[in-house]
Each structure stands twice: as C-alpha cells, then as structure tokens.
PDB file of N, CA and C in Angstrom:
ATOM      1  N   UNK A   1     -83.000  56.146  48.680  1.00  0.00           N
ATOM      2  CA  UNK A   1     -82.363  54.863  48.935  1.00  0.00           C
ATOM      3  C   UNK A   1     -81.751  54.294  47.658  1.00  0.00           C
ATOM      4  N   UNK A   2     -82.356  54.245  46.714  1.00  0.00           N
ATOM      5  CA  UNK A   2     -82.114  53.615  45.328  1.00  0.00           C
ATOM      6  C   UNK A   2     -80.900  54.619  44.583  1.00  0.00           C
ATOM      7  N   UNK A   3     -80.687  55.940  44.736  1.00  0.00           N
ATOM      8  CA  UNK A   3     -79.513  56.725  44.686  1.00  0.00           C
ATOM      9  C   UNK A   3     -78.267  56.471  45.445  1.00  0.00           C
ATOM     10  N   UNK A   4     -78.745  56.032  46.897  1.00  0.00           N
ATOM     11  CA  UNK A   4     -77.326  55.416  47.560  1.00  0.00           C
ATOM     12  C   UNK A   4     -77.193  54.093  47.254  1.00  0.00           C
ATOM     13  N   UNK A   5     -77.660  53.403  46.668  1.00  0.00           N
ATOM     14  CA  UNK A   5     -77.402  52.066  46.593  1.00  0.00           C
ATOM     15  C   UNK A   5     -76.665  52.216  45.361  1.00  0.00           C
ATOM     16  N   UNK A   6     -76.801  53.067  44.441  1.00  0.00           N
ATOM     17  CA  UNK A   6     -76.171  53.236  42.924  1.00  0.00           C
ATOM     18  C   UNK A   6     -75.182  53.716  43.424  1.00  0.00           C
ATOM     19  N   UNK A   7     -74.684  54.612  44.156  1.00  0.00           N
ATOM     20  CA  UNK A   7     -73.537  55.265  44.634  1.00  0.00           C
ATOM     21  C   UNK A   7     -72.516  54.218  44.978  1.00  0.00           C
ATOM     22  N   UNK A   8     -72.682  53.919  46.220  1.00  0.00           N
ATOM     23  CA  UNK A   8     -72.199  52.482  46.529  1.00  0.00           C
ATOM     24  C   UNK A   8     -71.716  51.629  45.881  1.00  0.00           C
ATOM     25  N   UNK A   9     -72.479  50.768  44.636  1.00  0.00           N
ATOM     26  CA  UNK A   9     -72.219  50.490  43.503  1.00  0.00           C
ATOM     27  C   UNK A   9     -71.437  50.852  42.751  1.00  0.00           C
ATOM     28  N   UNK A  10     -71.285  52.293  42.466  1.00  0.00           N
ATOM     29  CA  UNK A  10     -70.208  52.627  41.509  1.00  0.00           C
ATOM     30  C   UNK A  10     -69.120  52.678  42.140  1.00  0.00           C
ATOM     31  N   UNK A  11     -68.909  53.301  43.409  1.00  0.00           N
ATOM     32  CA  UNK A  11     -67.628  53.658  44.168  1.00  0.00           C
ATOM     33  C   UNK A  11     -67.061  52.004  44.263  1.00  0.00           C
ATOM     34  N   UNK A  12     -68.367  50.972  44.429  1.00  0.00           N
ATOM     35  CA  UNK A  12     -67.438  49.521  44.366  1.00  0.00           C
ATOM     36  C   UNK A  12     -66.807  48.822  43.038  1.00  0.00           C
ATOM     37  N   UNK A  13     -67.838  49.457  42.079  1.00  0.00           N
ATOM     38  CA  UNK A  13     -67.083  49.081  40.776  1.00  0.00           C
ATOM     39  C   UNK A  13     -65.688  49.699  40.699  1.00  0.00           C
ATOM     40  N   UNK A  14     -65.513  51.040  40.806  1.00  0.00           N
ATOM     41  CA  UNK A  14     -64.289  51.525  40.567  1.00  0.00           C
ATOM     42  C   UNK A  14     -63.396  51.030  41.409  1.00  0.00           C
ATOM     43  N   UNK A  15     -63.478  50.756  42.868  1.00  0.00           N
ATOM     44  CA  UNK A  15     -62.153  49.752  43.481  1.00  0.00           C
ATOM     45  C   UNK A  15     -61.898  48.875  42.750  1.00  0.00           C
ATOM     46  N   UNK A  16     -62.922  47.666  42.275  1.00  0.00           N
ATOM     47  CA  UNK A  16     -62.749  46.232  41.873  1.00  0.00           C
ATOM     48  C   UNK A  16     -61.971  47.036  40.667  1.00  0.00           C
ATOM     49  N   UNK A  17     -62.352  47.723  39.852  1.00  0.00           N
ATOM     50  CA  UNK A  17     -61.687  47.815  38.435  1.00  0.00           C
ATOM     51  C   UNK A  17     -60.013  48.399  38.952  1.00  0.00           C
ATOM     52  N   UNK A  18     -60.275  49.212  39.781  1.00  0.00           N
ATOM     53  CA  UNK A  18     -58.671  49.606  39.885  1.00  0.00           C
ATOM     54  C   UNK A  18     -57.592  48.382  40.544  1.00  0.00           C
ATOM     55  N   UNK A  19     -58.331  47.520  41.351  1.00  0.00           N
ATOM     56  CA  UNK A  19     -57.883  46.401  42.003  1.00  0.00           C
ATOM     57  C   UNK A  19     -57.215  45.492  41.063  1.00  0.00           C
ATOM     58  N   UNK A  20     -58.392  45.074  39.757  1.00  0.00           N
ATOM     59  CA  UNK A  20     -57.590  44.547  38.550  1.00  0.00           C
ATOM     60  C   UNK A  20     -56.529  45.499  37.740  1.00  0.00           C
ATOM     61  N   UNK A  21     -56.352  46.235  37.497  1.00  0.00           N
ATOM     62  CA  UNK A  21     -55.158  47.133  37.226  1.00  0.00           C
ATOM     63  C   UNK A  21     -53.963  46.941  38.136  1.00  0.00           C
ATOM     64  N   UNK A  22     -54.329  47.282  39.098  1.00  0.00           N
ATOM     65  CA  UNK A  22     -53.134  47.005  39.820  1.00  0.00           C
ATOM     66  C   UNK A  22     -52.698  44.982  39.924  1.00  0.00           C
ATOM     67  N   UNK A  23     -53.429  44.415  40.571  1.00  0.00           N
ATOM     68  CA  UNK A  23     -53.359  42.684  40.164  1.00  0.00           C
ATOM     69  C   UNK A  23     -53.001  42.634  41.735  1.00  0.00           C
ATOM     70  N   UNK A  24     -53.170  43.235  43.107  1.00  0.00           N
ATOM     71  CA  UNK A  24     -52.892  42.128  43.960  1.00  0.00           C
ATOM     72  C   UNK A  24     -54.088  41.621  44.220  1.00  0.00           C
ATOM     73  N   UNK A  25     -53.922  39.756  44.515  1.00  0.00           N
ATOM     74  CA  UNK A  25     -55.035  39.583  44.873  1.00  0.00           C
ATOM     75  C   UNK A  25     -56.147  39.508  46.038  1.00  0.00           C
ATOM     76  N   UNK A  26     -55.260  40.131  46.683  1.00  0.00           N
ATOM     77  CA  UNK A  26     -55.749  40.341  47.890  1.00  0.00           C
ATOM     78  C   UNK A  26     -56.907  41.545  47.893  1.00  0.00           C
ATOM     79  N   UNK A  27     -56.630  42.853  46.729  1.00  0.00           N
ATOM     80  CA  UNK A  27     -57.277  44.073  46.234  1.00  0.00           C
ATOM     81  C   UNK A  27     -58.373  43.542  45.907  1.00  0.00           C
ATOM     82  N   UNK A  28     -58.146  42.229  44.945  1.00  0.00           N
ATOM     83  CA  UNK A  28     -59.022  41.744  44.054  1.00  0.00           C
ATOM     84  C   UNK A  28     -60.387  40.904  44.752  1.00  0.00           C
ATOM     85  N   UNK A  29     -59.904  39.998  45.488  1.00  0.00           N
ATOM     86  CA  UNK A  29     -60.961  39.341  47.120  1.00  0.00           C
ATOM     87  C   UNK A  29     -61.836  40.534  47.601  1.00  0.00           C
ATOM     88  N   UNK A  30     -61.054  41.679  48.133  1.00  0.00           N
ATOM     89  CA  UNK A  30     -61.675  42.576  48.887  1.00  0.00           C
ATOM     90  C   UNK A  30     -62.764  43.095  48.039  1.00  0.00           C
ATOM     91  N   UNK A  31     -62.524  43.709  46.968  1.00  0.00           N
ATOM     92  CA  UNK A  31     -62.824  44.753  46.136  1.00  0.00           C
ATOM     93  C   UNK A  31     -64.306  43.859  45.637  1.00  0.00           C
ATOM     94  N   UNK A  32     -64.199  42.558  45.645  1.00  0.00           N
ATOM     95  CA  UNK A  32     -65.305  41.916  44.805  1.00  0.00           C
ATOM     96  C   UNK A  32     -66.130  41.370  45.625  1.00  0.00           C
ATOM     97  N   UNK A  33     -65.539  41.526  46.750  1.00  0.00           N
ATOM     98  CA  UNK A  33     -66.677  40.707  48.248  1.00  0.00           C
ATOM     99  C   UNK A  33     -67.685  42.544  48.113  1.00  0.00           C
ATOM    100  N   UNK A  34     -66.639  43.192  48.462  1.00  0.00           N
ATOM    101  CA  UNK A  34     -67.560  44.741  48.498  1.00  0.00           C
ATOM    102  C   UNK A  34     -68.241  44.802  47.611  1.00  0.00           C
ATOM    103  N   UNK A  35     -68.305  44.558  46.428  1.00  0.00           N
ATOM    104  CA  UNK A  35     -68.834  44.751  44.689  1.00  0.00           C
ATOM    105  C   UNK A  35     -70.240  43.992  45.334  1.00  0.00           C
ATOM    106  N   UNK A  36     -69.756  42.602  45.398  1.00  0.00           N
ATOM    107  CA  UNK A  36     -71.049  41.689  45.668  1.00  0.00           C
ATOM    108  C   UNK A  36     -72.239  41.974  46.548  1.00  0.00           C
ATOM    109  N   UNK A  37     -71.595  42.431  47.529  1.00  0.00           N
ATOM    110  CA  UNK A  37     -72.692  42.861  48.587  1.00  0.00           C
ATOM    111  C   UNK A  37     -73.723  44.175  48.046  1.00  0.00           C
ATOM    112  N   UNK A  38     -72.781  45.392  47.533  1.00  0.00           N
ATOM    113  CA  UNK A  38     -73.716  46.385  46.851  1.00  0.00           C
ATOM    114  C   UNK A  38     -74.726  46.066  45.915  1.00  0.00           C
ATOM    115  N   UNK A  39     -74.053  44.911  45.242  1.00  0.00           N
ATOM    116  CA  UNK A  39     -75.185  44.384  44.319  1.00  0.00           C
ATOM    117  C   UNK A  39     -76.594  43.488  44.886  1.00  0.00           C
ATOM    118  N   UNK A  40     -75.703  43.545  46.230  1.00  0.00           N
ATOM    119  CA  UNK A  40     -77.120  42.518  46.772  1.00  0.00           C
ATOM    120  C   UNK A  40     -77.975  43.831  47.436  1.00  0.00           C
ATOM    121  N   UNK A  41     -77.495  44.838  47.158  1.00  0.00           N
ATOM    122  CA  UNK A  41     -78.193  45.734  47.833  1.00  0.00           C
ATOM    123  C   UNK A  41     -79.080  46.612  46.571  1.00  0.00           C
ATOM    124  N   UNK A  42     -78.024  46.952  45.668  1.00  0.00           N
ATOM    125  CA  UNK A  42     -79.109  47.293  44.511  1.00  0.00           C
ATOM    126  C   UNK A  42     -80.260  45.857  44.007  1.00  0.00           C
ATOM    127  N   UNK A  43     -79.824  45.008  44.255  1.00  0.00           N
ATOM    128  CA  UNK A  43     -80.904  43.688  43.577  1.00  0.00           C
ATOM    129  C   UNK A  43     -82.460  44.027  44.226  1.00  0.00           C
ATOM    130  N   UNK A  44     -81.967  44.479  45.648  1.00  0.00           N
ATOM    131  CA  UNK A  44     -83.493  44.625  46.832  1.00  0.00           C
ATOM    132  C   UNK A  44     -84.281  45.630  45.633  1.00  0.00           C
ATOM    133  N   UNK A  45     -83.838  45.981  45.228  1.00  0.00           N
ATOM    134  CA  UNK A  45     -84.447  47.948  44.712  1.00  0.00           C
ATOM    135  C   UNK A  45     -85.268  47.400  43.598  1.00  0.00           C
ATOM    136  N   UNK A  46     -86.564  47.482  43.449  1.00  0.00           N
ATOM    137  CA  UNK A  46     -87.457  46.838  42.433  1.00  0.00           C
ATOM    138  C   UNK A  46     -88.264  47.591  41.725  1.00  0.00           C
ATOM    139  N   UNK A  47     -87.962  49.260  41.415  1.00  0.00           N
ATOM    140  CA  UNK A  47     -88.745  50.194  41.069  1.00  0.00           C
ATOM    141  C   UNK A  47     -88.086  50.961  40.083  1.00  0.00           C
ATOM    142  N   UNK A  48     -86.886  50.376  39.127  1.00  0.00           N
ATOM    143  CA  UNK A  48     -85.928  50.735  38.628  1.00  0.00           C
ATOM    144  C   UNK A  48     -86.767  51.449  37.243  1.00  0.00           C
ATOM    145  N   UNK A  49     -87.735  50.669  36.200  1.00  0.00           N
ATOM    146  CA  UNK A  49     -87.979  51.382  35.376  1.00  0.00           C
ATOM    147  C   UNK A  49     -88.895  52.530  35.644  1.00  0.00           C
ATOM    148  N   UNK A  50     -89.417  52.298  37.122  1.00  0.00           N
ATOM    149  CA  UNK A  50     -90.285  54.173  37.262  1.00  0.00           C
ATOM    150  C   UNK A  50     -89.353  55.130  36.698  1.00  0.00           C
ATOM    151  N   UNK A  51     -88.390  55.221  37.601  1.00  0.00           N
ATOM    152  CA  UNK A  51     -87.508  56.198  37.402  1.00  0.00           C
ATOM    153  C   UNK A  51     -86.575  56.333  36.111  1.00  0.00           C
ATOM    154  N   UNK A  52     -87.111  57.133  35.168  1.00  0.00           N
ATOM    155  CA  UNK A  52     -86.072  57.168  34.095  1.00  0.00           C
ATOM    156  C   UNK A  52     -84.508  57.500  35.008  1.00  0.00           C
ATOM    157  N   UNK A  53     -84.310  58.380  35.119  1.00  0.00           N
ATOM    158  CA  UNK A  53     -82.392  58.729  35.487  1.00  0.00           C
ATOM    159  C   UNK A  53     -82.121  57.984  36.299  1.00  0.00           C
ATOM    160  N   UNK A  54     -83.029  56.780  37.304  1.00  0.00           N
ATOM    161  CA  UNK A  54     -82.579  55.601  37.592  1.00  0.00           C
ATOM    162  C   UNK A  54     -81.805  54.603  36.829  1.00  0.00           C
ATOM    163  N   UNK A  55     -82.753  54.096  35.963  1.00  0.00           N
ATOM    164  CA  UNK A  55     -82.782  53.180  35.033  1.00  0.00           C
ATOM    165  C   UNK A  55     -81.811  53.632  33.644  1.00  0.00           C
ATOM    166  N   UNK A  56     -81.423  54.930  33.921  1.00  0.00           N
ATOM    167  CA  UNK A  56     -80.533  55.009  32.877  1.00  0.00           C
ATOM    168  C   UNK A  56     -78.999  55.076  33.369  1.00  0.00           C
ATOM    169  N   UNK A  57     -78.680  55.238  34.780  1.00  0.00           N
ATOM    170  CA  UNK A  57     -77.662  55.609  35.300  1.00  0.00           C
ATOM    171  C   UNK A  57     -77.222  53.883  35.904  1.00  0.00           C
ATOM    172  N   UNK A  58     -78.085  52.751  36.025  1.00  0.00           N
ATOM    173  CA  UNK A  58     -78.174  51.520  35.881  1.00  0.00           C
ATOM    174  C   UNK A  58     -77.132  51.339  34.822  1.00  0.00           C
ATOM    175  N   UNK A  59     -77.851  51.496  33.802  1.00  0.00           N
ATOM    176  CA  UNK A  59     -77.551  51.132  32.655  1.00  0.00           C
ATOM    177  C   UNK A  59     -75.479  51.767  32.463  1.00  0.00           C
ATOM    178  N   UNK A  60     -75.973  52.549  32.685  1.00  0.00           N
ATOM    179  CA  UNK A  60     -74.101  53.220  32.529  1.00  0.00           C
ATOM    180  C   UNK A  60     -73.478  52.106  33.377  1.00  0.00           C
ATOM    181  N   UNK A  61     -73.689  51.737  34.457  1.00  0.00           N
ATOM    182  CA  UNK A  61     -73.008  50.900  35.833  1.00  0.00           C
ATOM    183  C   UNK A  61     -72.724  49.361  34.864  1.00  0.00           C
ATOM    184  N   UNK A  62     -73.567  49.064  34.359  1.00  0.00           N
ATOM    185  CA  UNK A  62     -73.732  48.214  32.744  1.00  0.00           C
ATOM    186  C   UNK A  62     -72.661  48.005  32.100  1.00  0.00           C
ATOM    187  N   UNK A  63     -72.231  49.268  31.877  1.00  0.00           N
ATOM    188  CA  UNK A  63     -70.946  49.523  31.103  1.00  0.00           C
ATOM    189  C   UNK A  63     -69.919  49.093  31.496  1.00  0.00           C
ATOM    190  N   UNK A  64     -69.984  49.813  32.534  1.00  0.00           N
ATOM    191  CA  UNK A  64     -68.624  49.652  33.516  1.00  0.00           C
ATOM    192  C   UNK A  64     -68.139  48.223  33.552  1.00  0.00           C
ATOM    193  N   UNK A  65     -69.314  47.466  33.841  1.00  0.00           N
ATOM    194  CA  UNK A  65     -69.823  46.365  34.606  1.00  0.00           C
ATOM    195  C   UNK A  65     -68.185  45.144  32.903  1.00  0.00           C
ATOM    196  N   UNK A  66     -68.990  45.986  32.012  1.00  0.00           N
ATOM    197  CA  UNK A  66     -68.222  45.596  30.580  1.00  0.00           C
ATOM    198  C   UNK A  66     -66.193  45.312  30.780  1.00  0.00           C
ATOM    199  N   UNK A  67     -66.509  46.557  31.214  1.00  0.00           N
ATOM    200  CA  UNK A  67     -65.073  46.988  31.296  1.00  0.00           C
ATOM    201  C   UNK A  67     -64.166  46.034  32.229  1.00  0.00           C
ATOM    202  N   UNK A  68     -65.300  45.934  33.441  1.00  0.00           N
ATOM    203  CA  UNK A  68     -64.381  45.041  34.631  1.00  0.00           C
ATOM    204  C   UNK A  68     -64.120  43.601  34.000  1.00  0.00           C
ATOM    205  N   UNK A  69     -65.092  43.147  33.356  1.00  0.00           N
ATOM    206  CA  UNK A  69     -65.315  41.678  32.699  1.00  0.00           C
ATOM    207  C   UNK A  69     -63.988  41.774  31.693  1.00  0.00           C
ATOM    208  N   UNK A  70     -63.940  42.940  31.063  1.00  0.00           N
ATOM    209  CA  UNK A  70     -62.551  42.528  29.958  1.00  0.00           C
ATOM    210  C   UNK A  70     -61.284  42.580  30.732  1.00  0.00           C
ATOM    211  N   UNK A  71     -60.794  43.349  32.157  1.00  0.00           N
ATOM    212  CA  UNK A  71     -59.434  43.044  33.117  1.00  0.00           C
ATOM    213  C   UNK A  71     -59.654  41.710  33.145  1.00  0.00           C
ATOM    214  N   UNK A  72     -61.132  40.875  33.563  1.00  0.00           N
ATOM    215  CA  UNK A  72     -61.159  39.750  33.731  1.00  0.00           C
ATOM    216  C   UNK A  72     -60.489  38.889  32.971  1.00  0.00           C
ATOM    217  N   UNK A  73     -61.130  39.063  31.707  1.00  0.00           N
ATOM    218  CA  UNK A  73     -60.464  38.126  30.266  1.00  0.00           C
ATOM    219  C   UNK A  73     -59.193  38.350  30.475  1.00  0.00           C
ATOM    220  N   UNK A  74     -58.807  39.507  30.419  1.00  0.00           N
ATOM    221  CA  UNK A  74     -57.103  39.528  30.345  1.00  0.00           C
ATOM    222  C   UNK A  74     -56.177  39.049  31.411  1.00  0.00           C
ATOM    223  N   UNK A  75     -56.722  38.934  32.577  1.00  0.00           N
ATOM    224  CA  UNK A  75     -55.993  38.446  33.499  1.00  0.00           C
ATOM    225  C   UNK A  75     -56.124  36.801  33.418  1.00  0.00           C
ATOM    226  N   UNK A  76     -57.385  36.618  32.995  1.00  0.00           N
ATOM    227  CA  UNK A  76     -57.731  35.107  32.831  1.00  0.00           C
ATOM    228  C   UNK A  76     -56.352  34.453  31.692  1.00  0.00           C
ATOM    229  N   UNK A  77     -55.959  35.308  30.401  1.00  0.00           N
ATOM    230  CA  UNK A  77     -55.581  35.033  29.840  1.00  0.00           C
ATOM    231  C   UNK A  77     -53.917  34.816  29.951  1.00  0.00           C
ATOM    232  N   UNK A  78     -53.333  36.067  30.461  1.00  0.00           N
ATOM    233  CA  UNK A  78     -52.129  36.211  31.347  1.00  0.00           C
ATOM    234  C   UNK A  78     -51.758  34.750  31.999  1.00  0.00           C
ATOM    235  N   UNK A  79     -52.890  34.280  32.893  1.00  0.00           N
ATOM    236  CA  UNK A  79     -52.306  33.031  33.787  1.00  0.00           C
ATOM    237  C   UNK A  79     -52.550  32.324  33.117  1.00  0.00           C
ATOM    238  N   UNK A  80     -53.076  31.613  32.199  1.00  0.00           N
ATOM    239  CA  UNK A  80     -52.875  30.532  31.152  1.00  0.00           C
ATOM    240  C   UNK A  80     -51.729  30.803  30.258  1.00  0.00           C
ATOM    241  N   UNK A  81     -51.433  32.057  29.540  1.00  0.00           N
ATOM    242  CA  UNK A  81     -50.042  31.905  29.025  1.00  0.00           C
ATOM    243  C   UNK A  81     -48.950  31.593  30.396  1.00  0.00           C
ATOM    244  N   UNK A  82     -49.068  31.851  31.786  1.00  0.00           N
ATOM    245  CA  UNK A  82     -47.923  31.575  32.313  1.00  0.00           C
ATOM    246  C   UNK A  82     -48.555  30.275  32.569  1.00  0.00           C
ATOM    247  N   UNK A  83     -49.246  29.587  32.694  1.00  0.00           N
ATOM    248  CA  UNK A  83     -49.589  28.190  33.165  1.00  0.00           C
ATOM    249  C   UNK A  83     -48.866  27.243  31.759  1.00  0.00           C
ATOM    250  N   UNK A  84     -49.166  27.899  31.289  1.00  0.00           N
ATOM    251  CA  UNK A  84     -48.584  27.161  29.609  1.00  0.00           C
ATOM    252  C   UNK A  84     -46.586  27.491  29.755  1.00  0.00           C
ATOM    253  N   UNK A  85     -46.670  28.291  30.281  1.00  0.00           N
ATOM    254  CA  UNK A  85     -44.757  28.650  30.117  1.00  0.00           C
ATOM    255  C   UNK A  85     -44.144  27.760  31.344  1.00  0.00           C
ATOM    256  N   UNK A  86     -44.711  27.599  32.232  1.00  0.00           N
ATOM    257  CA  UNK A  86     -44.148  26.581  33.431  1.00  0.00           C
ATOM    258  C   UNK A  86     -44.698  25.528  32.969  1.00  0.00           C
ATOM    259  N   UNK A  87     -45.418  24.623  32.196  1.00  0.00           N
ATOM    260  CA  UNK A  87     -45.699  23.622  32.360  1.00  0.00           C
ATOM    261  C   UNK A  87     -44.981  23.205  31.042  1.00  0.00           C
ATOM    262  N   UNK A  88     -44.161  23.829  30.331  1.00  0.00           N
ATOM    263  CA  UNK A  88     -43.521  23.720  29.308  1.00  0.00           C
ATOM    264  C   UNK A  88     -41.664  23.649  29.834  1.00  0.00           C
ATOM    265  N   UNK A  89     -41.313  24.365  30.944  1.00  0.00           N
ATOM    266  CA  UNK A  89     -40.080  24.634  31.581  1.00  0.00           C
ATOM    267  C   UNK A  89     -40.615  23.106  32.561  1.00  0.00           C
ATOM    268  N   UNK A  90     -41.653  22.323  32.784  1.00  0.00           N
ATOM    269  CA  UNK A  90     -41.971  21.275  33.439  1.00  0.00           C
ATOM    270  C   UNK A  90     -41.978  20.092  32.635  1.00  0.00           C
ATOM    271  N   UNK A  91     -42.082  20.402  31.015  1.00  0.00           N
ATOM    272  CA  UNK A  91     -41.873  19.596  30.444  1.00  0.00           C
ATOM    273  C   UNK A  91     -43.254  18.023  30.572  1.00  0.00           C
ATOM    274  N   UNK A  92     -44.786  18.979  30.920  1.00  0.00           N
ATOM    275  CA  UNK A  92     -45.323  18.266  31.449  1.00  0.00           C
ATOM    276  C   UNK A  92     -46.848  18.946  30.793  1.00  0.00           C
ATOM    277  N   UNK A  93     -47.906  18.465  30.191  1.00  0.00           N
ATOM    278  CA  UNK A  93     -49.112  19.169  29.171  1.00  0.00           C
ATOM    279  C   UNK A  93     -49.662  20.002  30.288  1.00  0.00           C
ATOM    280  N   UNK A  94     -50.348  21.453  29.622  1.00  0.00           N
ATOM    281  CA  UNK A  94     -50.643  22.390  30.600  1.00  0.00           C
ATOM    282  C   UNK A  94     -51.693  21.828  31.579  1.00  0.00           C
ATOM    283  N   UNK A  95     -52.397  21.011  31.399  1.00  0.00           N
ATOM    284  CA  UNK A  95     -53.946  20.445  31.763  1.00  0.00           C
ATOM    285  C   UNK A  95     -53.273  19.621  33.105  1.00  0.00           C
ATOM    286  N   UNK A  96     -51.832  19.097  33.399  1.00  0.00           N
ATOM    287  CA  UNK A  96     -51.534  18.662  34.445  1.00  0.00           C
ATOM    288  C   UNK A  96     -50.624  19.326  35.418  1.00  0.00           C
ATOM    289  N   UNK A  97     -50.820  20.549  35.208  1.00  0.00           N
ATOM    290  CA  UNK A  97     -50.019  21.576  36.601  1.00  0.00           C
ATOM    291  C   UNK A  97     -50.920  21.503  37.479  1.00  0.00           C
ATOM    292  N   UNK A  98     -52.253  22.169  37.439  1.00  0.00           N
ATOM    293  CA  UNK A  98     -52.726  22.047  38.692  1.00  0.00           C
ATOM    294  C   UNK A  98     -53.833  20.909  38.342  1.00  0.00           C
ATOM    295  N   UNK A  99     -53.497  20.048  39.382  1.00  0.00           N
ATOM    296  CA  UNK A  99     -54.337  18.827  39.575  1.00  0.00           C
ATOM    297  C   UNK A  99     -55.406  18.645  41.420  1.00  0.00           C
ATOM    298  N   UNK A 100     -55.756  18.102  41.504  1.00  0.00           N
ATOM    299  CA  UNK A 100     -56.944  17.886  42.404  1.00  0.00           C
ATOM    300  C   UNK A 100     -55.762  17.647  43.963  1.00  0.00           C
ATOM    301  N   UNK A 101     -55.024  16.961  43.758  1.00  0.00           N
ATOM    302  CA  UNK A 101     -53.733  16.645  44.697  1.00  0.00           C
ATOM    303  C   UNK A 101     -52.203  17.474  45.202  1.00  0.00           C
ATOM    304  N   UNK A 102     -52.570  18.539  44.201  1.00  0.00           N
ATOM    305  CA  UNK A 102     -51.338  19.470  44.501  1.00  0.00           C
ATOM    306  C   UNK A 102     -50.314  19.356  43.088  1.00  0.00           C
ATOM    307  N   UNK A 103     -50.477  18.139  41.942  1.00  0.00           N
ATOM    308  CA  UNK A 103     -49.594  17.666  41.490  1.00  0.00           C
ATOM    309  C   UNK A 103     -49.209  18.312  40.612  1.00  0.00           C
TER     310      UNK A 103
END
C-alpha cells in the first residue's frame, strides 16, 4: 500500500511540475487538486521510518517537492512583473490593480 501511495505521488508530482512548465491554468487546478489528494493519501501511511527504501524514496519526492516550489516562485514572480507593467501603462501604484471590488 505505502509503495502505491508513493507511486501515485510521484506520477502526481510530475503532472503538477509539467503543468507549471507549460502555465495553463487550468493544468495547474487539475494537476494540484490530484497532487493534494495523493498526499492525503500518503499522510494516512504512518510506518514510514520502519522501512528504510520507504523513507528514503520519501525523501527524494522531497526534492521534487523543491523543484515544484521554485516554478512556483517563478511564476509568482512573472505576474507581479506583469502586475507592475499594467499598472504602470494604468498609470495607477501596483497595490491598486486588483482590489476587493474589481477595481
């Protein structure tokens, strides 16, 4: 069980990561609702340090886990430079494009 749940896991990491590569966000919704759930499925699994090649193949998923977080940063970063380039062609401080009202 604890082998398919790692499986699962990885095959969902690698969508979500390819999902951010590519950028639709629709890839990106899907890919991370799937991510989430595997993780709620590895979370059940509570016998992780018995198993050394468990607990070490965890640990790699870890990594990964690294990798997806830095598409994150960069995409995070991407839409603030364009939030900053329209709100400059708006002639208006970046902190008031998106407001609570649409404004």
């Amino acid at each position: 069980m604890a082998a398919a749940a790692l499986d699962r896991l990885e095959a969902c990491q690698e969508a979500l990561i390819r999902a951010f590569d590519a950028h639709p966000a629709e890839a990106i919704e899907a890919a991370s609702a799937d991510y989430l759930a595997a993780l709620d499925e590895v979370r059940g699994i509570d016998f992780w340090t018995a198993d050394p090649a468990l607990k070490s193949r965890l640990e790699k998923l870890l990594g990964r886990t690294n990798e997806a977080q830095m598409r994150v940063n960069f995409l995070t970063a991407m839409a603030e430079r364009r939030q900053r380039a329209l709100s400059a062609l708006r002639g208006r401080p970046a902190s008031a494009l998106y407001t609570r009202h649409g404004g």
